[in-house]
C-alpha atoms as a PDB file:
ATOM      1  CA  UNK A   1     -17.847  17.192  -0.281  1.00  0.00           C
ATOM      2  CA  UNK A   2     -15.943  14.209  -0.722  1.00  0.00           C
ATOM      3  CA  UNK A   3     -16.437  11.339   2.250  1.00  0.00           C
ATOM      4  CA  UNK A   4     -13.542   9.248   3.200  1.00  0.00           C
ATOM      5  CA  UNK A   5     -12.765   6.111   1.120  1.00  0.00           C
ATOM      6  CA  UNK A   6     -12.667   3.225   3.344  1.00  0.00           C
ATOM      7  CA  UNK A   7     -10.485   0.126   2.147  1.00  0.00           C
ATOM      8  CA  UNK A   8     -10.623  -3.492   3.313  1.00  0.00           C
ATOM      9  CA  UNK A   9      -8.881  -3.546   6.819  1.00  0.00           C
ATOM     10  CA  UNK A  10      -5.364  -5.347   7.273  1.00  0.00           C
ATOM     11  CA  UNK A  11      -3.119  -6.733   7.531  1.00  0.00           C
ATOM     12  CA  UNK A  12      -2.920  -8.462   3.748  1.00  0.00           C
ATOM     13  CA  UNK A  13      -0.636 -10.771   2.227  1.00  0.00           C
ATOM     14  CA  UNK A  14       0.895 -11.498  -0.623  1.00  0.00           C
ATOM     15  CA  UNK A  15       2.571 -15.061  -0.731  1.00  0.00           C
ATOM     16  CA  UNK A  16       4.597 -15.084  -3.453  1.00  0.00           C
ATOM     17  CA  UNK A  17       5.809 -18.520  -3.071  1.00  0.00           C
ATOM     18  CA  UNK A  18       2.296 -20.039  -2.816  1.00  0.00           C
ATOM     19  CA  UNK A  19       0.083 -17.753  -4.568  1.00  0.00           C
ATOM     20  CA  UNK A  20       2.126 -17.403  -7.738  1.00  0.00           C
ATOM     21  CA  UNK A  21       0.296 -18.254 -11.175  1.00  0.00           C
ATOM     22  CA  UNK A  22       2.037 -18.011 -14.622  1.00  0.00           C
ATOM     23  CA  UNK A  23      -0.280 -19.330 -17.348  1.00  0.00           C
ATOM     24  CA  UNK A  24       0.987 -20.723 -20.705  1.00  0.00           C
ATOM     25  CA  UNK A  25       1.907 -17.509 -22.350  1.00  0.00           C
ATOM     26  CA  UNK A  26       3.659 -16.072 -19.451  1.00  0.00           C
ATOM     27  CA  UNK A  27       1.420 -13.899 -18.033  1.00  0.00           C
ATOM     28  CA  UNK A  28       2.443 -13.781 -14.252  1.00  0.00           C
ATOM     29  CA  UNK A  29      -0.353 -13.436 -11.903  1.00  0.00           C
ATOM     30  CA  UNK A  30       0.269 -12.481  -8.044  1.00  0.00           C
ATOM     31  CA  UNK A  31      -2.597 -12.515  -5.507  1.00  0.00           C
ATOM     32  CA  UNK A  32      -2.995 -10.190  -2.511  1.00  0.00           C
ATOM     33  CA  UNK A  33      -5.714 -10.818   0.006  1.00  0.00           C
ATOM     34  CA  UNK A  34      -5.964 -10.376   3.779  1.00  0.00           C
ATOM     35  CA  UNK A  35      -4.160 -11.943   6.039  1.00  0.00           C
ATOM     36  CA  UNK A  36      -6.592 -14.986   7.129  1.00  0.00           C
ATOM     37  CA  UNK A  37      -7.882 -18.233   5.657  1.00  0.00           C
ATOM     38  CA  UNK A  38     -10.291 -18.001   2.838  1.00  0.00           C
ATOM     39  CA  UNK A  39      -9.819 -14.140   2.434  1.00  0.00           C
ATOM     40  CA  UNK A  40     -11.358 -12.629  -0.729  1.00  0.00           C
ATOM     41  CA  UNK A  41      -8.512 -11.707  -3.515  1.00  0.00           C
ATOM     42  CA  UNK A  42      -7.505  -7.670  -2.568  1.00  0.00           C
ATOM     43  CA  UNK A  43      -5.487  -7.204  -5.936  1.00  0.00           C
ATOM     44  CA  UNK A  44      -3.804  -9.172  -8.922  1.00  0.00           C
ATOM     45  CA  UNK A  45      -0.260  -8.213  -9.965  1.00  0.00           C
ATOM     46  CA  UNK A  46      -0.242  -8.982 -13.255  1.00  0.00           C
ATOM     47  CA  UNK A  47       2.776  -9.296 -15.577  1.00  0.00           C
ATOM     48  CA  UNK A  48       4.561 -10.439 -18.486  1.00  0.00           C
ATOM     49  CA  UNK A  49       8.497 -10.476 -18.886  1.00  0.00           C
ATOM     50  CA  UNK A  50       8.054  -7.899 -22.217  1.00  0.00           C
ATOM     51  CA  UNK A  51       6.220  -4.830 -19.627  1.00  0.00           C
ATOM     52  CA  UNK A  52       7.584  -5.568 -16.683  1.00  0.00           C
ATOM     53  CA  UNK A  53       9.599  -7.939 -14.995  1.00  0.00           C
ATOM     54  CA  UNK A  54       8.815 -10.980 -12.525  1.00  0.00           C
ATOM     55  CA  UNK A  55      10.477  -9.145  -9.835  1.00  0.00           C
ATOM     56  CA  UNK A  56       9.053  -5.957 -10.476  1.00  0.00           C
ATOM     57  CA  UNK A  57       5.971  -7.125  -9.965  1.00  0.00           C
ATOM     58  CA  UNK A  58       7.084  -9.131  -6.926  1.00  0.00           C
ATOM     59  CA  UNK A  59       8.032  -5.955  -5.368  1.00  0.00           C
ATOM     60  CA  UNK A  60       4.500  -4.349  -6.544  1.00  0.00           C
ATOM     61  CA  UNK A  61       2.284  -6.719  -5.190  1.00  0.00           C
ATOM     62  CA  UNK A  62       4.234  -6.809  -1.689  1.00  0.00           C
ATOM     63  CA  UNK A  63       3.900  -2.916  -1.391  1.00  0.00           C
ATOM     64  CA  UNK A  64       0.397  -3.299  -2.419  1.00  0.00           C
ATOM     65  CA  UNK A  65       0.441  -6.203   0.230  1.00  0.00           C
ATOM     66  CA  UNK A  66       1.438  -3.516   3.251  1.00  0.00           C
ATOM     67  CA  UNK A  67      -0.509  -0.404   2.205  1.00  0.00           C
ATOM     68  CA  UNK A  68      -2.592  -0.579   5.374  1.00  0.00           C
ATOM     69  CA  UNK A  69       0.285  -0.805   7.918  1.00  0.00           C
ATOM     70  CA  UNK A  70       2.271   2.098   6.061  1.00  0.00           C
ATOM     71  CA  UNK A  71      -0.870   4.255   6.312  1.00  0.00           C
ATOM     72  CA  UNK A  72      -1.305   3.178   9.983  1.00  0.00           C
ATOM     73  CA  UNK A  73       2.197   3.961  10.311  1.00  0.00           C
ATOM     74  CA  UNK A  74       1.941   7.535   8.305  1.00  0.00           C
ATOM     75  CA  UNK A  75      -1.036   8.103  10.525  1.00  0.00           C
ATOM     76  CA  UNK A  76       1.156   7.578  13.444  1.00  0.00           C
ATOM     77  CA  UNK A  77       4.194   9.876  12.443  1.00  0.00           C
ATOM     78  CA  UNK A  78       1.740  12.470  11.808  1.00  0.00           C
ATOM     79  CA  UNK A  79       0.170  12.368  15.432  1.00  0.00           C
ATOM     80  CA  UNK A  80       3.997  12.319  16.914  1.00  0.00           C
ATOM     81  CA  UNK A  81       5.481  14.528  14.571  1.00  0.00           C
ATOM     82  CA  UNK A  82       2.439  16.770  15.273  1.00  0.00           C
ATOM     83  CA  UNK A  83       2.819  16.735  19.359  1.00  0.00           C
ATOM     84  CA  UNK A  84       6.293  18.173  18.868  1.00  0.00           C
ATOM     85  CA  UNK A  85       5.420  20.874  17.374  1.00  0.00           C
ATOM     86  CA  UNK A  86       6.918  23.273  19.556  1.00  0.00           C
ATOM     87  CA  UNK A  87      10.059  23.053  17.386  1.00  0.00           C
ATOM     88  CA  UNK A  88       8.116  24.049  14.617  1.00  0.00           C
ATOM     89  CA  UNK A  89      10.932  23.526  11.798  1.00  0.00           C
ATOM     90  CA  UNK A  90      10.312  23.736   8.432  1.00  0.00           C
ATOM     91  CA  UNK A  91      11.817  19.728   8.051  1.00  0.00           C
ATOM     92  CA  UNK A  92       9.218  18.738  10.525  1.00  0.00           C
ATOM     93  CA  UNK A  93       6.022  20.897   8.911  1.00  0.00           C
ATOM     94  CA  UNK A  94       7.654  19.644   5.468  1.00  0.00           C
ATOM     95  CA  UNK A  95       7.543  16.178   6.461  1.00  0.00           C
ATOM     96  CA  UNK A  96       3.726  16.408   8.380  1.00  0.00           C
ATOM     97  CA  UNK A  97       2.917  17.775   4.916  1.00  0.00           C
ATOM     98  CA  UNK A  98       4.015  15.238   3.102  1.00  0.00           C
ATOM     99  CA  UNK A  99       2.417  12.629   5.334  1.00  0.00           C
ATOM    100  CA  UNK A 100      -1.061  14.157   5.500  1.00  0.00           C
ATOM    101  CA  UNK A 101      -0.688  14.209   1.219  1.00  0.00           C
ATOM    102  CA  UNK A 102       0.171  10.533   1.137  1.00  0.00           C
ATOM    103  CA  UNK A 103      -2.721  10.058   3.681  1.00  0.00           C
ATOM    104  CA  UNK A 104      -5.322  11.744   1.559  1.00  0.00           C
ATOM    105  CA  UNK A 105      -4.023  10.220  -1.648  1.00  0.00           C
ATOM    106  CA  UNK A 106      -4.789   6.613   0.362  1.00  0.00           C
ATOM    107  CA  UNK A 107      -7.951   7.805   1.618  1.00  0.00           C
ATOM    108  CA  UNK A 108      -9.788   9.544  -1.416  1.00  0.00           C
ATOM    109  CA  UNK A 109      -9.080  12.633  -0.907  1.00  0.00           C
ATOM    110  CA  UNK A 110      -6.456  15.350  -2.334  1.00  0.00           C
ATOM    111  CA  UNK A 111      -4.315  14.316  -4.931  1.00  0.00           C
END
């Protein structure tokens, strides 16, 4: 039996203005930690402009940054979508499918 994967709590940041390194060969390197003072580093984004661009990675390492509100908020929709159920259409089980996958993905579980 699998047990749930627990993750550093949030919220985390990624400030690309301020926690931006690219070293001599161009290797970009983008830091996401959580959201307070003297936080351990989550994640590095890294890059170079010949696998994928600057602002590819930019956009990586802020979705990395606000995985743990966009489970909190999948968590949420689940619980809402899941207390109307009395319309019971196949959009809404669809979508409270596709929530609970994303959620177990996140978690550990089912992939």
């Amino acid at each position: 039996m699998k047990t749930k994967a627990s993750h550093t709590p949030g919220p985390w940041k990624c400030p690309i203005e301020t926690d931006r390194q690219v070293s001599d060969k161009g290797r970009l390197n983008l830091f996401v930690s959580r959201d307070t003072a003297d936080e351990p580093t989550i994640a590095v984004v890294q890059s170079t402009r010949n696998e994928v661009s600057y602002e590819e990675a930019e956009s990586n390492a802020r979705l990395i940054a606000s995985a743990p509100e966009l489970l909190e908020a999948a968590k949420q929709a689940v619980t809402n979508l899941s207390g109307a159920m009395e319309f019971k259409s196949p959009t809404v089980r669809a979508a409270i499918a596709f929530l609970n996958a994303a959620i177990a993905k996140a978690e550990g579980g089912a992939r």
